[in-house]
Protein backbone atom coordinates (compact mmCIF):
# COMPACT_ATOMS: atom_id res chain seq x y z
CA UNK A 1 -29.22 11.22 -19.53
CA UNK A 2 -27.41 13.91 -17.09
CA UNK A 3 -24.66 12.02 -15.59
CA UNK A 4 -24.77 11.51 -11.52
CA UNK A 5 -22.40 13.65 -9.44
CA UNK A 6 -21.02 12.50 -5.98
CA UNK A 7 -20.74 15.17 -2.70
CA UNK A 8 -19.09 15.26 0.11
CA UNK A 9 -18.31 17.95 2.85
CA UNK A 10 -14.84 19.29 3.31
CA UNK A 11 -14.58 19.53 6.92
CA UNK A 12 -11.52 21.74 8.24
CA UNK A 13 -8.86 20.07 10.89
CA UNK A 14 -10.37 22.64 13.69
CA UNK A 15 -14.03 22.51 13.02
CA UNK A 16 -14.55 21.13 16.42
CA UNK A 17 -12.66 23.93 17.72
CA UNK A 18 -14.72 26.56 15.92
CA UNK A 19 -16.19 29.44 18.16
CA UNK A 20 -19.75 28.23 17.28
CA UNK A 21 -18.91 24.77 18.10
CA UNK A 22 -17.48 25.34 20.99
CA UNK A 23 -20.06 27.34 22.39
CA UNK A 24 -22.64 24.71 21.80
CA UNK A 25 -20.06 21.71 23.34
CA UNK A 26 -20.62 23.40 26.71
CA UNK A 27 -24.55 23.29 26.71
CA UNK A 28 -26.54 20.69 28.02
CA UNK A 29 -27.05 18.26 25.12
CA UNK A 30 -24.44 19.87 23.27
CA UNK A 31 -23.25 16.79 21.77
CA UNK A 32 -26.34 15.99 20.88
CA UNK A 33 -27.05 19.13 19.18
CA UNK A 34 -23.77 19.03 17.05
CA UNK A 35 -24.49 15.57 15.86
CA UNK A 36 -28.01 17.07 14.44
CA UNK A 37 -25.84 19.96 12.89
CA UNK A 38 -23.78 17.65 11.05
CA UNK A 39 -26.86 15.52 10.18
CA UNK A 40 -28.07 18.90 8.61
CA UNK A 41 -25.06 19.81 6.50
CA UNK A 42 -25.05 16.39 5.16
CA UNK A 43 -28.79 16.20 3.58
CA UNK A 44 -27.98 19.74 2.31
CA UNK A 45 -24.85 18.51 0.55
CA UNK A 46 -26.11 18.09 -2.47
CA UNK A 47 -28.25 21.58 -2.64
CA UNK A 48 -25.47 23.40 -1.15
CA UNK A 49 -26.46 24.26 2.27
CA UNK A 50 -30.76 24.61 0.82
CA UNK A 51 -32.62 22.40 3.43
CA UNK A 52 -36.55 21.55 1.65
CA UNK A 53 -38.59 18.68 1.71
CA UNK A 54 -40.13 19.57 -1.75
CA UNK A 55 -40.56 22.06 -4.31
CA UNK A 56 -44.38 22.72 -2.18
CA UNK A 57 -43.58 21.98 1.31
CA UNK A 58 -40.75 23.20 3.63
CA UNK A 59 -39.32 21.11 6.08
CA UNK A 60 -40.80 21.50 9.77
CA UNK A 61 -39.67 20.36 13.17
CA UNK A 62 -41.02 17.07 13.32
CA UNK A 63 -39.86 16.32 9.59
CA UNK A 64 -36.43 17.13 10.44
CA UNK A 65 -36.53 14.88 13.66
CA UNK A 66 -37.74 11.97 11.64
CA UNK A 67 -34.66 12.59 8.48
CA UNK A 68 -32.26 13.37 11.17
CA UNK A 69 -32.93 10.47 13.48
CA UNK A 70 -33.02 12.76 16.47
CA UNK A 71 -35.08 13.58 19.19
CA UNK A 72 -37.55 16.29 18.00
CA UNK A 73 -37.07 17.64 21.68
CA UNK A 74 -33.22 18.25 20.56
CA UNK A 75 -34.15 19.56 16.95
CA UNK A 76 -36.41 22.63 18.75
CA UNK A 77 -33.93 24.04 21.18
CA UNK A 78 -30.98 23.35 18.49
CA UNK A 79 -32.53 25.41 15.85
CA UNK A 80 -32.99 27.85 17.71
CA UNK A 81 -29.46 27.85 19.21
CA UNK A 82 -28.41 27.64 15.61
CA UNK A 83 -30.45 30.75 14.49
CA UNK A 84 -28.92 32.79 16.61
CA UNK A 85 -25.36 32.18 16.17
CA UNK A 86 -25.55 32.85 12.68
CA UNK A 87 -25.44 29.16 11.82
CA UNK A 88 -28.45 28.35 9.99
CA UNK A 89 -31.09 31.12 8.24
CA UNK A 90 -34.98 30.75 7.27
CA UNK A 91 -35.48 31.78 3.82
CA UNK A 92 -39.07 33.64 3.30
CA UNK A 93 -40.20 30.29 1.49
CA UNK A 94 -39.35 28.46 4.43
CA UNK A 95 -36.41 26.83 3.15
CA UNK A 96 -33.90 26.42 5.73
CA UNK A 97 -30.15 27.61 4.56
CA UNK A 98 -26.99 26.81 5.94
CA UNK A 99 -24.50 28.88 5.06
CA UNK A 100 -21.17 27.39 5.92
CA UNK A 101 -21.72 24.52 3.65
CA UNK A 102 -21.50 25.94 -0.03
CA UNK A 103 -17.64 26.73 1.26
CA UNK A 104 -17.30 22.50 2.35
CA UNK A 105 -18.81 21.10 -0.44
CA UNK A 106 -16.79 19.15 -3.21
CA UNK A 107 -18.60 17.13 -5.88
CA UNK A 108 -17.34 15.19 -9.07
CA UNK A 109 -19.58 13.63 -11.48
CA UNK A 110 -18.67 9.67 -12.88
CA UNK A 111 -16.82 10.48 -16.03
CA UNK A 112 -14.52 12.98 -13.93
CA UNK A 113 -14.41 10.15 -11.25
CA UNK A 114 -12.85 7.45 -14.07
CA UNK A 115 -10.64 10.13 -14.88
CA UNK A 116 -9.22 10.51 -11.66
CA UNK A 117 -8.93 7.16 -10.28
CA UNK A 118 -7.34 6.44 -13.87
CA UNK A 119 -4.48 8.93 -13.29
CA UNK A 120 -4.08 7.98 -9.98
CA UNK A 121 -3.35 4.39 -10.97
CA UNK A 122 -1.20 5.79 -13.64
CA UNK A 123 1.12 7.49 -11.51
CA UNK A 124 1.61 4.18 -9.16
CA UNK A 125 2.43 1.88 -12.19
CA UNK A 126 5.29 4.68 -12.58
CA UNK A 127 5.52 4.94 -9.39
CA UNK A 128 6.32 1.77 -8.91
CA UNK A 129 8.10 1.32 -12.20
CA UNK A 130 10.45 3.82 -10.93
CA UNK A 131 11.22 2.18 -7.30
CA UNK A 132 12.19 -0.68 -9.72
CA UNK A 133 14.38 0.75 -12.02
CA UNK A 134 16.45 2.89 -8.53
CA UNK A 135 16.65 -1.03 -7.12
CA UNK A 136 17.99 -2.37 -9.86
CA UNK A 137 20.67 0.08 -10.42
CA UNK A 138 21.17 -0.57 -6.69
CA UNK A 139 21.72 -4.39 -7.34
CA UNK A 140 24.69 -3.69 -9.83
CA UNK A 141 26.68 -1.12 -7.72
CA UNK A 142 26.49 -3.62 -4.67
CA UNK A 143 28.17 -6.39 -7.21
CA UNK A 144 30.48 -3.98 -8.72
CA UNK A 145 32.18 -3.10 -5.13
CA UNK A 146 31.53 -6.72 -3.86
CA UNK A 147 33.24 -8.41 -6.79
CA UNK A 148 35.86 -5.51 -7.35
CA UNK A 149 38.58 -6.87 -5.52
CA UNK A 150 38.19 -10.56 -6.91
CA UNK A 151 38.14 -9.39 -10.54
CA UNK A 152 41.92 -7.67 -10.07
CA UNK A 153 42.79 -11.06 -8.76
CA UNK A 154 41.21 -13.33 -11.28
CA UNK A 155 42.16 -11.37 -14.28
CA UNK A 156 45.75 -10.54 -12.62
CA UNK A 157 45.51 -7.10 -13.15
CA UNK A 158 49.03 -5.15 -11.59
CA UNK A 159 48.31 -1.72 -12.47
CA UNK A 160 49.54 -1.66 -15.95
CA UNK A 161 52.82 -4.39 -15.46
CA UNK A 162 53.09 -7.12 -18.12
CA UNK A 163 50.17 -9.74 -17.02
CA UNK A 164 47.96 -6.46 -16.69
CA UNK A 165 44.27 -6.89 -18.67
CA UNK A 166 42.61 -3.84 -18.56
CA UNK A 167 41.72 -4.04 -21.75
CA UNK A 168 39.93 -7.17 -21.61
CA UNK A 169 36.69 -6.41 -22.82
CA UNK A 170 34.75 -9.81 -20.98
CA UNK A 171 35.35 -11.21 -17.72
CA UNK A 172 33.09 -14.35 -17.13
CA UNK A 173 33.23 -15.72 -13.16
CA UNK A 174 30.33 -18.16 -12.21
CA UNK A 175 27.18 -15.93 -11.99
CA UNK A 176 28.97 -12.67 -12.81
CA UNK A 177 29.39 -11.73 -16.08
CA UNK A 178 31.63 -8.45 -17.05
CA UNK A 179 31.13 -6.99 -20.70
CA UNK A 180 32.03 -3.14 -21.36
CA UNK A 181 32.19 -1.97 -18.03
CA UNK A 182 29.15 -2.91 -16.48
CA UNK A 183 28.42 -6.38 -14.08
CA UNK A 184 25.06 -8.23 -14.48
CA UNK A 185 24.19 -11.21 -13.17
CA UNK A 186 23.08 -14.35 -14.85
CA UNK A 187 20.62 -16.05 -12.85
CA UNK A 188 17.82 -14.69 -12.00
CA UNK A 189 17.89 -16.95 -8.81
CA UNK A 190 16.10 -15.92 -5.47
CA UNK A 191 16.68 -17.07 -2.38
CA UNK A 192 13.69 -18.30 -0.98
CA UNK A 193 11.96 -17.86 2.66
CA UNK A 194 11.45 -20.48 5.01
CA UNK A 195 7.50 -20.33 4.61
CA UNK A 196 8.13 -20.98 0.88
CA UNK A 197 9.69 -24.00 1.46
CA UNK A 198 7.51 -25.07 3.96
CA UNK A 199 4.56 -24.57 1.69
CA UNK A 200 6.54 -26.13 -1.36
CA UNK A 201 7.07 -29.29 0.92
CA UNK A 202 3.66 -29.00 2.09
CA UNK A 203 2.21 -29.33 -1.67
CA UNK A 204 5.07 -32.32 -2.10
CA UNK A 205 3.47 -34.16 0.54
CA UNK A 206 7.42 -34.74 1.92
CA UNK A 207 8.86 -34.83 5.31
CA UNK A 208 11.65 -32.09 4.42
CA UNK A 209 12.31 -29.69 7.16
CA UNK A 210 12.50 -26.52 6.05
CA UNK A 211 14.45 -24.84 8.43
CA UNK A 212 17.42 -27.33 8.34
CA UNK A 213 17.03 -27.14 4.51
CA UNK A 214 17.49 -22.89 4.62
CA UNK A 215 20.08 -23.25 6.71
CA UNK A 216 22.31 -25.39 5.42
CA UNK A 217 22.08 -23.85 2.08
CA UNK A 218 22.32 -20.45 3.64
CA UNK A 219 25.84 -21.68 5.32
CA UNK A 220 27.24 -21.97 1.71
CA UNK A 221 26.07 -19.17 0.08
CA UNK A 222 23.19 -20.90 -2.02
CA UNK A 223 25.55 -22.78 -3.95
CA UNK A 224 25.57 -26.67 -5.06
CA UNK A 225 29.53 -27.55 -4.80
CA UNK A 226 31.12 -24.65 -6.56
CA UNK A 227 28.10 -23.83 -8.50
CA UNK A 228 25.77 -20.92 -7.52
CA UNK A 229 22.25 -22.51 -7.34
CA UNK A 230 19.77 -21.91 -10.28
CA UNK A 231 16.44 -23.43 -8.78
CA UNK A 232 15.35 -24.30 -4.92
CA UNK A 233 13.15 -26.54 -5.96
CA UNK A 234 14.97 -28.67 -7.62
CA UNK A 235 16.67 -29.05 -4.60
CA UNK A 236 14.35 -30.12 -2.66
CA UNK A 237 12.87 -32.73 -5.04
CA UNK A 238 16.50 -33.82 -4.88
CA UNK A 239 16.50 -34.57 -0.96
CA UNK A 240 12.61 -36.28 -1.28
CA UNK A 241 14.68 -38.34 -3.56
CA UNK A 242 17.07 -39.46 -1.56
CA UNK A 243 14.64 -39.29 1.66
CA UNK A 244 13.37 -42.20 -0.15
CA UNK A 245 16.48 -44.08 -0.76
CA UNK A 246 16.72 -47.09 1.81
CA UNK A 247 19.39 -46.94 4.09
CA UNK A 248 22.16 -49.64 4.67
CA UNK A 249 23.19 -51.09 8.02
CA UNK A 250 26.10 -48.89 8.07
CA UNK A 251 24.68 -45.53 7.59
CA UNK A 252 23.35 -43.13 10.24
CA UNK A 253 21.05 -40.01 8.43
CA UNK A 254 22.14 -36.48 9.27
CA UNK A 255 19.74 -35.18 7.33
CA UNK A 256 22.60 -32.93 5.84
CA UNK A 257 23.04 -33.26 2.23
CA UNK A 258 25.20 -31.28 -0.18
């Protein structure tokens, strides 16, 4: 079985600005009559630009009204507007020719069409494997310069004097971790949004808020204490916890925890 090919039409940017087209815009019922030109190239498509109702019998006025969907009024006057500006030709069988449209037409049959799409989702997997890989590298310049300065501190490097350690080979600080030359962290920890939380709450059934919650953990830096945080929700489950807890005559809730 002869596998099914697809067509379309090419149409150029200026087609409506063509010297034809123009000339028809400014007739009575020119719209009209372009529509019904269009309507034309499109049943040809797939017989480039060949216009026949069967192998026996050619298409006639009234036939083209009724696959065109237009006023068989319009279809009289535009074929013969048509004919004699060169944009559509009887054949001696009566077939009716267009001949712009063998230059528009594009067609691609299904195995061709698997093909394609195939590639094309190839090349966005890279694509997108690539805007990964240039983020990432991205991520470790932005700690090297932002933890640059604290590193000569911490490891008490002096330019070469007698407490200098360049040649330490491992630096370990919280969530950095330094090991021949190059800074990675080692949480994979991100910060989450405000309609996260919300919807994290929401599925907890508590009465967190979840803008004071992003707040006051944006204030320090997403830390617990000293310690940069590992898990949000785990958090949160923490202050349901002690939403819970009964209070005692003596304390007033702030609903600030740390």
């Amino acid at each position: 079985m002869a596998e099914q090919k697809k067509y379309w039409i090419k149409l150029e940017k200026d087609f409506l600005n063509s010297s034809q087209i123009k000339v028809i815009k400014h007739m009575q019922n020119g719209k009209d009559y372009i529509i019904f030109y269009l309507a034309l190239m499109l049943e040809s498509t797939n017989t480039e630009g060949h216009l026949r109702f069967n192998e026996l019998v050619p298409y006639n006025e009234e036939m083209l009204a009724s696959v065109t969907d237009t006023n068989v009024d319009i279809v009289r006057s535009a074929i013969k507007i048509f004919q004699s500006l060169g944009m559509i030709q009887f054949l001696e069988n009566g077939t009716i020719f267009l001949p712009e449209v063998p230059k528009m037409v594009g067609k691609e049959c299904e195995s061709a069409e698997r093909v394609r799409l195939y590639r094309e989702k190839q090349n966005l997997l890279q694509c997108n494997s690539n805007v990964t890989k240039c983020n990432d590298n991205k991520e470790k310049e932005k700690y090297k310069e932002e933890y640059k300065d604290k590193e000569q501190k911490d490891i008490g490097w002096n330019k070469g004097g007698k407490n200098s350690t360049k040649d330490k080979d491992i630096i370990k600080d919280k969530d950095i971790i330094k090991e021949n030359g190059i800074l990675e962290t080692r949480s994979n920890f991100k910060k989450p949004t405000i309609d996260e939380i919300k919807s994290y709450c929401l599925e907890r059934e508590n009465s967190i808020n979840a803008e004071n919650f992003y707040n006051f953990y944006e204030s320090k830096g997403w830390k617990i204490g000293k310690n940069a945080m590992k898990d949000w929700k785990a958090c949160v489950r923490t202050w349901e916890q002690r939403d819970k807890k009964p209070e005692t005559e003596n304390t007033t809730r702030t609903g600030i925890y740390i």
